[in-house]
C-alpha atoms as a PDB file:
ATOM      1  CA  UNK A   1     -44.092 -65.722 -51.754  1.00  0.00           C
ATOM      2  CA  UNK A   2     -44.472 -69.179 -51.008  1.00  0.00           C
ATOM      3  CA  UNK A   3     -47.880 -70.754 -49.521  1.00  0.00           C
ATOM      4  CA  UNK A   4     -47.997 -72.392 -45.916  1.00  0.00           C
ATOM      5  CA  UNK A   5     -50.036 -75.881 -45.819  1.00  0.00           C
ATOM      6  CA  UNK A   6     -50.307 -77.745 -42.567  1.00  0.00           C
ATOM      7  CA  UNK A   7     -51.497 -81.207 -42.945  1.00  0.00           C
ATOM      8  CA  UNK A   8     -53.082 -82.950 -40.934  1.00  0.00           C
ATOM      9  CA  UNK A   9     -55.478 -86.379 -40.630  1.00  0.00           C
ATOM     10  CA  UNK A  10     -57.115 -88.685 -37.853  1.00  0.00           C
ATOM     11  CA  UNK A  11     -55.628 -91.995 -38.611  1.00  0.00           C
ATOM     12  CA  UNK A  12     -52.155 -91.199 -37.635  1.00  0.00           C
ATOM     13  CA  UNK A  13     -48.358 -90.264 -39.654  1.00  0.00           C
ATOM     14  CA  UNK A  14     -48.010 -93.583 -40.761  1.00  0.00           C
ATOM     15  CA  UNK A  15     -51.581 -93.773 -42.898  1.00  0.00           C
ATOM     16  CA  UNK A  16     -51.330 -94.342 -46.930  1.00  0.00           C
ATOM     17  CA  UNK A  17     -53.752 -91.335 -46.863  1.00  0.00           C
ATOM     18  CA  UNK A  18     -52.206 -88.875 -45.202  1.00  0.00           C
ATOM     19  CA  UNK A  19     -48.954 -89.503 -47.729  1.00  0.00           C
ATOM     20  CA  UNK A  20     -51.322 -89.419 -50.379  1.00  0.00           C
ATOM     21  CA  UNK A  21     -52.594 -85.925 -49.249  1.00  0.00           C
ATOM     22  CA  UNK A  22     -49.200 -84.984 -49.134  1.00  0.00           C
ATOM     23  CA  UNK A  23     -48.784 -85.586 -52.594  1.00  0.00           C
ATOM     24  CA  UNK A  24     -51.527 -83.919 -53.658  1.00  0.00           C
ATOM     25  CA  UNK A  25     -50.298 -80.500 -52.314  1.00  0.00           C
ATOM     26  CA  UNK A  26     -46.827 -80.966 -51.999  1.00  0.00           C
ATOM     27  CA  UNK A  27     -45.759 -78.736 -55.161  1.00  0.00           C
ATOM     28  CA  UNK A  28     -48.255 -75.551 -53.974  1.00  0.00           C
ATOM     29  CA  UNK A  29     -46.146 -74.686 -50.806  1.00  0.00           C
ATOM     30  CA  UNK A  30     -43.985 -75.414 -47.936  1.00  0.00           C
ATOM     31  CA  UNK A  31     -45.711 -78.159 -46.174  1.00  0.00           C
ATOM     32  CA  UNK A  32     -46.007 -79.094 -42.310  1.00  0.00           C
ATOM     33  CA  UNK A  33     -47.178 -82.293 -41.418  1.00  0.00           C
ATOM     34  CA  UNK A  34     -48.686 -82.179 -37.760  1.00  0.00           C
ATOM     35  CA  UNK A  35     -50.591 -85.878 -37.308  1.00  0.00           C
ATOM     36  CA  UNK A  36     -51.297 -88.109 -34.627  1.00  0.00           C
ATOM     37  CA  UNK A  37     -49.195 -90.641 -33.632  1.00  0.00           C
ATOM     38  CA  UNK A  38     -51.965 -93.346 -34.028  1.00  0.00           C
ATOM     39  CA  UNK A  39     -55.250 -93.833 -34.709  1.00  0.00           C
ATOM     40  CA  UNK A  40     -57.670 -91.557 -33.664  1.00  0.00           C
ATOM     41  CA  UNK A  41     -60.666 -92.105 -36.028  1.00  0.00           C
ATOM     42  CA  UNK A  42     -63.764 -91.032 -34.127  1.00  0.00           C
ATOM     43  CA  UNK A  43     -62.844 -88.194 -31.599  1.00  0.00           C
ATOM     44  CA  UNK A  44     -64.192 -85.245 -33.329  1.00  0.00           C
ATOM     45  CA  UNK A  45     -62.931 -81.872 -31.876  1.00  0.00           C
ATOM     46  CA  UNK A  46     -61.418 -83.316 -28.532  1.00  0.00           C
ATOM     47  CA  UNK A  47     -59.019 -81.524 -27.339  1.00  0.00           C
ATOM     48  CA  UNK A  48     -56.162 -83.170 -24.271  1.00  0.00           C
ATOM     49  CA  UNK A  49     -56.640 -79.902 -21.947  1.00  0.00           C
ATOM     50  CA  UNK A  50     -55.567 -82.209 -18.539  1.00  0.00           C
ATOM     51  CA  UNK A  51     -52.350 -83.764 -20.022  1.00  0.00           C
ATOM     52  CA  UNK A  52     -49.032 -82.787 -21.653  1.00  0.00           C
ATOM     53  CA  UNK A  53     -48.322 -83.318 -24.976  1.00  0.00           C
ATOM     54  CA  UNK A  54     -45.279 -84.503 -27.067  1.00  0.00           C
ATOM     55  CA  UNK A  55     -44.309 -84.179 -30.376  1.00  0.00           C
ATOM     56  CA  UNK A  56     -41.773 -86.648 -31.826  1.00  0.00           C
ATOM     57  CA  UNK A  57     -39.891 -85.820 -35.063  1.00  0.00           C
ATOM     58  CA  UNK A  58     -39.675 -88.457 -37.638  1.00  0.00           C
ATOM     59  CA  UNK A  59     -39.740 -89.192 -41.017  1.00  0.00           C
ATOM     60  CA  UNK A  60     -42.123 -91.732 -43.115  1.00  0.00           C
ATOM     61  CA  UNK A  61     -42.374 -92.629 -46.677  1.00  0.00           C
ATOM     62  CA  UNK A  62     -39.232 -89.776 -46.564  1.00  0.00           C
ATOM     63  CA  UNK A  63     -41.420 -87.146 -45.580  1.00  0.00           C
ATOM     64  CA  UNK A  64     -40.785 -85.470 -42.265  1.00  0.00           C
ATOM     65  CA  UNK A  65     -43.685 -85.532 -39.979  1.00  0.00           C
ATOM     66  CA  UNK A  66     -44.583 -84.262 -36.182  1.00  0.00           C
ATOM     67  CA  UNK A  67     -46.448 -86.863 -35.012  1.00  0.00           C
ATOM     68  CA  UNK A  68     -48.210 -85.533 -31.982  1.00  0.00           C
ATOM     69  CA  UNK A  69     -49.166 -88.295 -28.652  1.00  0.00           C
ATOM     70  CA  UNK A  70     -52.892 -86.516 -28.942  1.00  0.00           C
ATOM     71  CA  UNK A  71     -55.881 -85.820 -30.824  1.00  0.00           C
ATOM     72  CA  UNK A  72     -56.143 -84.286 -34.827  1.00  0.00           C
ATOM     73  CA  UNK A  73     -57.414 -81.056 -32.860  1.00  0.00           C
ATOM     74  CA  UNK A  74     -53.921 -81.118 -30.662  1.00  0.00           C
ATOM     75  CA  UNK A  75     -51.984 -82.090 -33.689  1.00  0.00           C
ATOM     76  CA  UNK A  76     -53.582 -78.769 -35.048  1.00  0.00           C
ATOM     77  CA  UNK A  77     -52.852 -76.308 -32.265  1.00  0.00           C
ATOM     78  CA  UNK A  78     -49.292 -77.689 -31.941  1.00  0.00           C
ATOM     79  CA  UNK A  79     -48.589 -77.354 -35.295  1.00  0.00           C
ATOM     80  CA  UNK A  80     -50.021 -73.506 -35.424  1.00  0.00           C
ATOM     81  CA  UNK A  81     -48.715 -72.995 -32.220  1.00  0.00           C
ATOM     82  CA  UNK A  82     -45.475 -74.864 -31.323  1.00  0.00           C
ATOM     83  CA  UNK A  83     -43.958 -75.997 -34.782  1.00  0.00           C
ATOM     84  CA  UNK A  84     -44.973 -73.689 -37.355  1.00  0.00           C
ATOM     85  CA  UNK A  85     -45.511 -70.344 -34.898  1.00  0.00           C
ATOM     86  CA  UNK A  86     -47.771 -69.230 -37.681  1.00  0.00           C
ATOM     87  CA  UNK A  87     -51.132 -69.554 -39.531  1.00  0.00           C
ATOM     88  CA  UNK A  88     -50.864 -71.503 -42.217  1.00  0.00           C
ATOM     89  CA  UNK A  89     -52.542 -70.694 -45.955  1.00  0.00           C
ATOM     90  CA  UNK A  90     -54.581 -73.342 -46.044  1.00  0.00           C
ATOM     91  CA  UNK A  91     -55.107 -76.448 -43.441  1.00  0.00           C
ATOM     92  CA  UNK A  92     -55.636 -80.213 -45.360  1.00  0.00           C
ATOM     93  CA  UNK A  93     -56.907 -82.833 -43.245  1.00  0.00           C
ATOM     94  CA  UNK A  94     -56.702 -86.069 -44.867  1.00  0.00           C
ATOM     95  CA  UNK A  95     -56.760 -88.339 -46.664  1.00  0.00           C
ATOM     96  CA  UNK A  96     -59.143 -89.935 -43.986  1.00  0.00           C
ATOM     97  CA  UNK A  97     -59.446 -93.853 -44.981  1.00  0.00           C
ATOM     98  CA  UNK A  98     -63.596 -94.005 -44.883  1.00  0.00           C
ATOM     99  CA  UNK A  99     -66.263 -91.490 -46.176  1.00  0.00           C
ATOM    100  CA  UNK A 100     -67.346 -88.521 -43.806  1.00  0.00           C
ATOM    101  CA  UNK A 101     -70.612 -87.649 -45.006  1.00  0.00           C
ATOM    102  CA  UNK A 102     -73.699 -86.833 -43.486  1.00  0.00           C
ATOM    103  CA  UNK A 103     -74.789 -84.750 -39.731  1.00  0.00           C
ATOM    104  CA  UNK A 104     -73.549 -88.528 -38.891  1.00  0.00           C
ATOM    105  CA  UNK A 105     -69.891 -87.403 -38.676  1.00  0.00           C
ATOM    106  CA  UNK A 106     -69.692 -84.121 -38.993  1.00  0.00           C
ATOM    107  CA  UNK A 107     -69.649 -83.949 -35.544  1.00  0.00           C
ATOM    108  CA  UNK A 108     -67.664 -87.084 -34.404  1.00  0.00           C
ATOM    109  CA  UNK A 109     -65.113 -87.034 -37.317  1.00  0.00           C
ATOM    110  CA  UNK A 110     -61.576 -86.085 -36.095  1.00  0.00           C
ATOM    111  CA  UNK A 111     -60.562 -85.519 -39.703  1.00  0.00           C
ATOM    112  CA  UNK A 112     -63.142 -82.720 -39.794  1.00  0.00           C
ATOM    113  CA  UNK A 113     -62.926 -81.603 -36.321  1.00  0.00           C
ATOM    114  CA  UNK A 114     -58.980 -81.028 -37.021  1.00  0.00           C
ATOM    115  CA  UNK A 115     -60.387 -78.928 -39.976  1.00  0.00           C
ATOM    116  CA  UNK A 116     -62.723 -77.109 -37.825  1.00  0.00           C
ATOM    117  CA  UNK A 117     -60.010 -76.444 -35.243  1.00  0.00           C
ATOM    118  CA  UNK A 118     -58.035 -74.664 -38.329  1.00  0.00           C
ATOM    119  CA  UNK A 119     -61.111 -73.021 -39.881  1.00  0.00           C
ATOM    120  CA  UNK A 120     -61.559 -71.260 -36.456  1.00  0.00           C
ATOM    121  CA  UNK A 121     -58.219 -69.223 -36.563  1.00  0.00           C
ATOM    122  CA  UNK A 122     -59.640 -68.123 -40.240  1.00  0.00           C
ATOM    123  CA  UNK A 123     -57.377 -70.715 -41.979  1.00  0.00           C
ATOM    124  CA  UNK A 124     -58.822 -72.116 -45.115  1.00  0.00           C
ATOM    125  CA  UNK A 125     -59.280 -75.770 -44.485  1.00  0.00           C
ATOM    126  CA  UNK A 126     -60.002 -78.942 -46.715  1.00  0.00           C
ATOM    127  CA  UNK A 127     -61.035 -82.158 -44.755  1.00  0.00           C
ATOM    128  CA  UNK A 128     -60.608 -84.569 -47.645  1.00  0.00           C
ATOM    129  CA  UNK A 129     -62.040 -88.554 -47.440  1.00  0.00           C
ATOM    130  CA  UNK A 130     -61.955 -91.660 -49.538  1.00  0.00           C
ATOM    131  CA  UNK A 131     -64.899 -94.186 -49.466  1.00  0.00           C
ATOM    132  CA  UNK A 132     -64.117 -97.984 -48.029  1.00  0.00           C
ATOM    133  CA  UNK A 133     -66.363-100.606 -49.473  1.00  0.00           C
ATOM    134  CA  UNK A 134     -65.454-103.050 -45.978  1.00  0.00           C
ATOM    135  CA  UNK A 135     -66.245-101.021 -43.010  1.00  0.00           C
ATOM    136  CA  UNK A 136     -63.481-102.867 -41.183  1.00  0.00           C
ATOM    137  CA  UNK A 137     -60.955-100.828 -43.366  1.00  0.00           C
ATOM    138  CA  UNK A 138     -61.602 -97.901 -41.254  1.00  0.00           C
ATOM    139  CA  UNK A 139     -60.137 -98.606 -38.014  1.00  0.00           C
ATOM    140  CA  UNK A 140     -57.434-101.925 -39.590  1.00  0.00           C
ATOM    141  CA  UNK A 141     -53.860-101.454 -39.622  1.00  0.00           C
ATOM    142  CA  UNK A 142     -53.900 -98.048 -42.307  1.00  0.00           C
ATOM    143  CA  UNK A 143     -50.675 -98.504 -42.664  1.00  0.00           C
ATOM    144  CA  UNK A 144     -51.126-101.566 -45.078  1.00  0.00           C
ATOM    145  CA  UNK A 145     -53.862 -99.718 -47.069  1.00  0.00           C
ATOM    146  CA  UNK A 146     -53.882-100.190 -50.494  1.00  0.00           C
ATOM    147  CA  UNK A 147     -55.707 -97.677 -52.903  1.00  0.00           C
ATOM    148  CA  UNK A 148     -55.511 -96.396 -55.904  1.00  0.00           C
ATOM    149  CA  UNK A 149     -55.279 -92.358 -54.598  1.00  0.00           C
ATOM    150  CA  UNK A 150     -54.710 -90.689 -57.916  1.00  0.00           C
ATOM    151  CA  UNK A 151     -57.952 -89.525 -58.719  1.00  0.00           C
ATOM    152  CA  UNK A 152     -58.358 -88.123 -55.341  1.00  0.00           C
ATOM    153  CA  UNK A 153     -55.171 -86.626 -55.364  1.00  0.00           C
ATOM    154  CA  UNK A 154     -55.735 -84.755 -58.551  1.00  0.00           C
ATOM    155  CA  UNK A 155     -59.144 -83.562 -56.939  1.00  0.00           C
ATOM    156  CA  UNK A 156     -57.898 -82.216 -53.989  1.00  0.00           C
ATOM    157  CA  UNK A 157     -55.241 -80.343 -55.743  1.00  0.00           C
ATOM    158  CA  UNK A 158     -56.671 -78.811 -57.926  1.00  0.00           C
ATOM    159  CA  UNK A 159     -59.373 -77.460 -55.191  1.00  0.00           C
ATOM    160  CA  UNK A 160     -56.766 -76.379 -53.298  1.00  0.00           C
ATOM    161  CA  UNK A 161     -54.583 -74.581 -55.403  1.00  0.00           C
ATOM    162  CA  UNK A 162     -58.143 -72.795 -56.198  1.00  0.00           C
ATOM    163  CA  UNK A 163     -58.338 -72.113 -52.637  1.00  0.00           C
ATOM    164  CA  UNK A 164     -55.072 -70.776 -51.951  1.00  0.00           C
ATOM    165  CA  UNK A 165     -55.852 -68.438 -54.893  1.00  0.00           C
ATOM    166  CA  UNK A 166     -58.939 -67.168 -53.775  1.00  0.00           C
ATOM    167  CA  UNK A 167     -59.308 -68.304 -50.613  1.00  0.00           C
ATOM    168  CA  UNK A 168     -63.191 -69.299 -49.597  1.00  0.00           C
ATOM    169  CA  UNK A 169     -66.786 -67.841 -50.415  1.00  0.00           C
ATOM    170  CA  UNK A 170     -67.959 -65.476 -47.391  1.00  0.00           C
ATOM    171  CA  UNK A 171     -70.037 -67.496 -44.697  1.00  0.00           C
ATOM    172  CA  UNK A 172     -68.164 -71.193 -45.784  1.00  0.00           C
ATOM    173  CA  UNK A 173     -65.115 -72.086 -43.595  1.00  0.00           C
ATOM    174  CA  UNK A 174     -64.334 -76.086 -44.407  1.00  0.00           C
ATOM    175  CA  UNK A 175     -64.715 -77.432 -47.845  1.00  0.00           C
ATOM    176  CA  UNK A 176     -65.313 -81.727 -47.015  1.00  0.00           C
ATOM    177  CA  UNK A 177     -64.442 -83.675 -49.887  1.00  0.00           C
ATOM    178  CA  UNK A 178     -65.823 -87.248 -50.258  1.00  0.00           C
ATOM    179  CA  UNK A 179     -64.310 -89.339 -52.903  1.00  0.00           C
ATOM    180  CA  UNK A 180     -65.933 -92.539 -53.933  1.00  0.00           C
ATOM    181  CA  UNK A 181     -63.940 -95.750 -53.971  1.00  0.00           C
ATOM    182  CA  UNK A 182     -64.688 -96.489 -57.550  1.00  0.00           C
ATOM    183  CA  UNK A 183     -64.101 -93.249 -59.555  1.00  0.00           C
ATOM    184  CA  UNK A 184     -63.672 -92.040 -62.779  1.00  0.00           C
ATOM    185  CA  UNK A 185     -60.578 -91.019 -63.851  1.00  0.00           C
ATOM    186  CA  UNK A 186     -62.564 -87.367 -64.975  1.00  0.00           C
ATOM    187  CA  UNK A 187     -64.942 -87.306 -62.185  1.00  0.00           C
ATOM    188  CA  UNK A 188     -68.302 -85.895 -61.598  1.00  0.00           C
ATOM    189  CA  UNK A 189     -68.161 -83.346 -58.855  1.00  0.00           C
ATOM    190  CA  UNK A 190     -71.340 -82.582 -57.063  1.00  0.00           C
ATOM    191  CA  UNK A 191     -71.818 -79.373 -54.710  1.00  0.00           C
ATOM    192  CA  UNK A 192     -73.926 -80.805 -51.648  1.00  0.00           C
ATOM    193  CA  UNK A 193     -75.522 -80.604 -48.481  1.00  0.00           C
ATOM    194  CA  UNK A 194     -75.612 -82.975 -45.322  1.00  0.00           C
ATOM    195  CA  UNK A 195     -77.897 -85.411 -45.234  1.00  0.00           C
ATOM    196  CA  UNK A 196     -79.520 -85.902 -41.964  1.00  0.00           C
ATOM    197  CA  UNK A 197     -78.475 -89.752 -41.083  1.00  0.00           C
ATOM    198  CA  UNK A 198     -75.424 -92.217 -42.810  1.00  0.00           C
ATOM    199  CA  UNK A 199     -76.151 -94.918 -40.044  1.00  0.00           C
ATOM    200  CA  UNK A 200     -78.746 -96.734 -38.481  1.00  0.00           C
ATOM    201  CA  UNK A 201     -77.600 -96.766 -35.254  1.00  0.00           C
ATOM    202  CA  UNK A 202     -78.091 -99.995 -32.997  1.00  0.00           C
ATOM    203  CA  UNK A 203     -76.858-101.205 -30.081  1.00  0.00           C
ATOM    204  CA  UNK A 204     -75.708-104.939 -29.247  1.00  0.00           C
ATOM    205  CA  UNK A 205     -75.864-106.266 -25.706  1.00  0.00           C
ATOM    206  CA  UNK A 206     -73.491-109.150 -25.492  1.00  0.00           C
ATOM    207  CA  UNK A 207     -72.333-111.474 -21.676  1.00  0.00           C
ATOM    208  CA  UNK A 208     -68.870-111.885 -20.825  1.00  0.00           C
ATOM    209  CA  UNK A 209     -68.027-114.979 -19.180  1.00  0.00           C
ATOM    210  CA  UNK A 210     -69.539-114.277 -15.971  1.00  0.00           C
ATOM    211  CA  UNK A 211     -72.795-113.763 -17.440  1.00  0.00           C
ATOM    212  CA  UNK A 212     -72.704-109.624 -16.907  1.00  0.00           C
ATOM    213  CA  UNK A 213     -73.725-107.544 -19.799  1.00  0.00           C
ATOM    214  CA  UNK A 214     -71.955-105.224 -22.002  1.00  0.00           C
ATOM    215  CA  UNK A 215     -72.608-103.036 -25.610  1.00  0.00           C
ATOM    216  CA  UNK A 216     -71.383-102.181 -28.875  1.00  0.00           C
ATOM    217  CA  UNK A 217     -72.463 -99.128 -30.326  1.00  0.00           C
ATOM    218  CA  UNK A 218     -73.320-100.918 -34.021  1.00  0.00           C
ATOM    219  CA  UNK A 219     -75.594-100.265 -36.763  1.00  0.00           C
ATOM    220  CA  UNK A 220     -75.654-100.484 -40.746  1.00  0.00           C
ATOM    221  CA  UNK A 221     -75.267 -97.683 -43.472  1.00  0.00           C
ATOM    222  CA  UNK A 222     -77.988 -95.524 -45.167  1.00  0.00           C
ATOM    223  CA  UNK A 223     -77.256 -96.248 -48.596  1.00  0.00           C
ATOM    224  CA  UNK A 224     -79.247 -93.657 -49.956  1.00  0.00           C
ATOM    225  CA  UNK A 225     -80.538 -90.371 -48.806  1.00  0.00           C
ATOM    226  CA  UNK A 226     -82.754 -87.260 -50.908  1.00  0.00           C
ATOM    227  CA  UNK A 227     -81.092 -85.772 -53.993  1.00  0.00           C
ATOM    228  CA  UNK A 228     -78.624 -82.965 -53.706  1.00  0.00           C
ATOM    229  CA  UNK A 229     -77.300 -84.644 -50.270  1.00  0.00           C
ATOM    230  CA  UNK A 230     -73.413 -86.132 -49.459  1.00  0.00           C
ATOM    231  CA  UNK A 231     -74.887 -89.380 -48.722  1.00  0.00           C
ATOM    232  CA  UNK A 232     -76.757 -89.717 -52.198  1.00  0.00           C
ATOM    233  CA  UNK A 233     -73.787 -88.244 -54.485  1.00  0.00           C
ATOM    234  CA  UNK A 234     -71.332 -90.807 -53.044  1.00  0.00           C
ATOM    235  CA  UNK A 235     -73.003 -93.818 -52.615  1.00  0.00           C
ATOM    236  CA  UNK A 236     -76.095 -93.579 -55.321  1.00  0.00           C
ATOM    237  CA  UNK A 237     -74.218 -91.656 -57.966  1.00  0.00           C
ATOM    238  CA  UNK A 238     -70.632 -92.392 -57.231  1.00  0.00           C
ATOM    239  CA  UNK A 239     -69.487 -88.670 -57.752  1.00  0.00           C
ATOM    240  CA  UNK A 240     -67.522 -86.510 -55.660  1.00  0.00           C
ATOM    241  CA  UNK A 241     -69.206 -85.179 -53.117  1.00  0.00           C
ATOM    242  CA  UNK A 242     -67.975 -80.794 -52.290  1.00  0.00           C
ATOM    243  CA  UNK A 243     -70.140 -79.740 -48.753  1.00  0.00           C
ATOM    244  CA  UNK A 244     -69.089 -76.120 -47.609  1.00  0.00           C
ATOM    245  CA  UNK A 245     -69.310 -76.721 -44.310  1.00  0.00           C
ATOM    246  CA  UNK A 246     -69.605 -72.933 -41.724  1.00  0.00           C
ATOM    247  CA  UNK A 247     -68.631 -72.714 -38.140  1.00  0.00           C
ATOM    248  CA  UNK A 248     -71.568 -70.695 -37.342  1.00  0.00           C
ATOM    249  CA  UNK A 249     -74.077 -73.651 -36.292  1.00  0.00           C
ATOM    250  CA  UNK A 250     -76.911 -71.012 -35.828  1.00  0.00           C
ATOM    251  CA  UNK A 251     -80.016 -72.401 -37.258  1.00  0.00           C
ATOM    252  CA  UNK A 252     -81.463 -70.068 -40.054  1.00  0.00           C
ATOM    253  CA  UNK A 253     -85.060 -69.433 -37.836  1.00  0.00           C
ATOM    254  CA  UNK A 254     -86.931 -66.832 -37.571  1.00  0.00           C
ATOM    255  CA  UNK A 255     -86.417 -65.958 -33.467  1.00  0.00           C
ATOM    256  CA  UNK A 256     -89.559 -65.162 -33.035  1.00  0.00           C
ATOM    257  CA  UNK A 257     -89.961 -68.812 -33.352  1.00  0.00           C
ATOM    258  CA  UNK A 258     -88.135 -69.002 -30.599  1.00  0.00           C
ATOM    259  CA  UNK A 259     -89.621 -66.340 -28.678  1.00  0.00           C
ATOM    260  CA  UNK A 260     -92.955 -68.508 -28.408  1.00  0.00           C
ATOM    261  CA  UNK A 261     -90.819 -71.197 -26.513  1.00  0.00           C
ATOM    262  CA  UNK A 262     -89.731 -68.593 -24.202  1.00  0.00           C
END
């Protein structure tokens, strides 16, 4: 019987990386593509719970998409929900155009949070991202986006038709894939954790004409981070970086620990 993929991304139907994704599972199933209609890098799990949604059906790069006026997460629960009116085998978000490593994003990423959203129906889910060397290639026009995606697209395929075979280990609900910029054509792959930051955040105060103040949320990136972490694999060993990620965000603590506080 033939597998069930829904795809899925943050940066919209008309990214380079979500065709690329495409490609890489295209040939293990009957693939759904459930997107956003634009960019919506940044949004984590939001969810549009005080506005309709639509769902326009069109095609790009000759693949048929649903691209969805809302979030990754609404792109998800339409495409469970409204267009497929089943659960998927496995749920792919990506490619997302900018690494998603660390606590850092985990949180705030939509490509993971649309991964989470799956996870949480007990889908199998992939969030898959490529590193940028020019942070201003994560929010530019993705639809110009040129990259070399073969590598990547060997690497997720090969994980997922793994996946779909055996589905994944007890207690781990998201696999999130980082792939370097620069890779090897027979990567390294490392198993990881999170590491704790990615960016030093800052904020800049700026005047608009009037003299009043307003911010940017800014910062710079932590190029390195301890051994055995996302951050460290991708950007001080340039290897693939595999973090099983679990819903379950109960800390591992003794509660009577707790108990004291109480």
């Amino acid at each position: 019987m033939s597998k069930n993929i829904l795809l899925t991304n943050d940066d919209g139907v008309y990214s380079t990386g979500i065709h690329a994704a495409w490609k890489s599972v295209s040939d293990l199933g009957d693939v759904i593509v459930s997107a956003p209609m634009t960019q919506q890098s940044g949004v984590g799990r939001s969810i549009s719970i005080f506005e309709p949604l639509r769902i326009t059906e069109t095609t790009v790069n000759g693949i048929e998409v649903n691209a969805v006026a809302g979030t990754p997460t609404d792109s998800v629960i339409l495409g469970i929900f409204a267009i497929m009116k089943k659960m998927p085998d496995l749920i792919l978000s990506g490619f997302n155009i900018g690494e998603n490593i660390s606590t850092d994003t985990i949180t705030t990423s939509g490509t993971i949070g649309a991964a989470l959203e799956g996870a949480s129906y007990g889908i199998p889910a992939i969030a898959a991202s490529i590193q940028v060397m020019e942070e201003g290639d994560k929010f530019a026009d993705n639809r110009e986006f040129k990259h070399d995606y073969d590598v990547a697209i060997k690497v997720v395929k090969e994980i997922a038709k793994k996946v779909l075979k055996y589905g994944l280990p007890e207690k781990v609900d998201l696999l999130n894939i980082n792939i370097p910029h620069h890779v090897e054509k027979e990567p390294e792959i490392e198993i990881t954790h999170l590491a704790r930051k990615f960016f030093r955040t800052d904020v800049e105060e700026r005047h608009d004409p009037r003299g009043r103040p307003y911010y940017w949320i800014a910062g710079e990136l932590l190029m390195d981070e301890e051994e055995g972490t996302d951050v460290h694999a991708i950007m001080h060993n340039g290897n693939v970086s595999v973090t099983p990620i679990s819903l379950d965000a109960t800390s591992q603590v003794d509660f009577s620990e707790i108990e004291r506080l109480l």
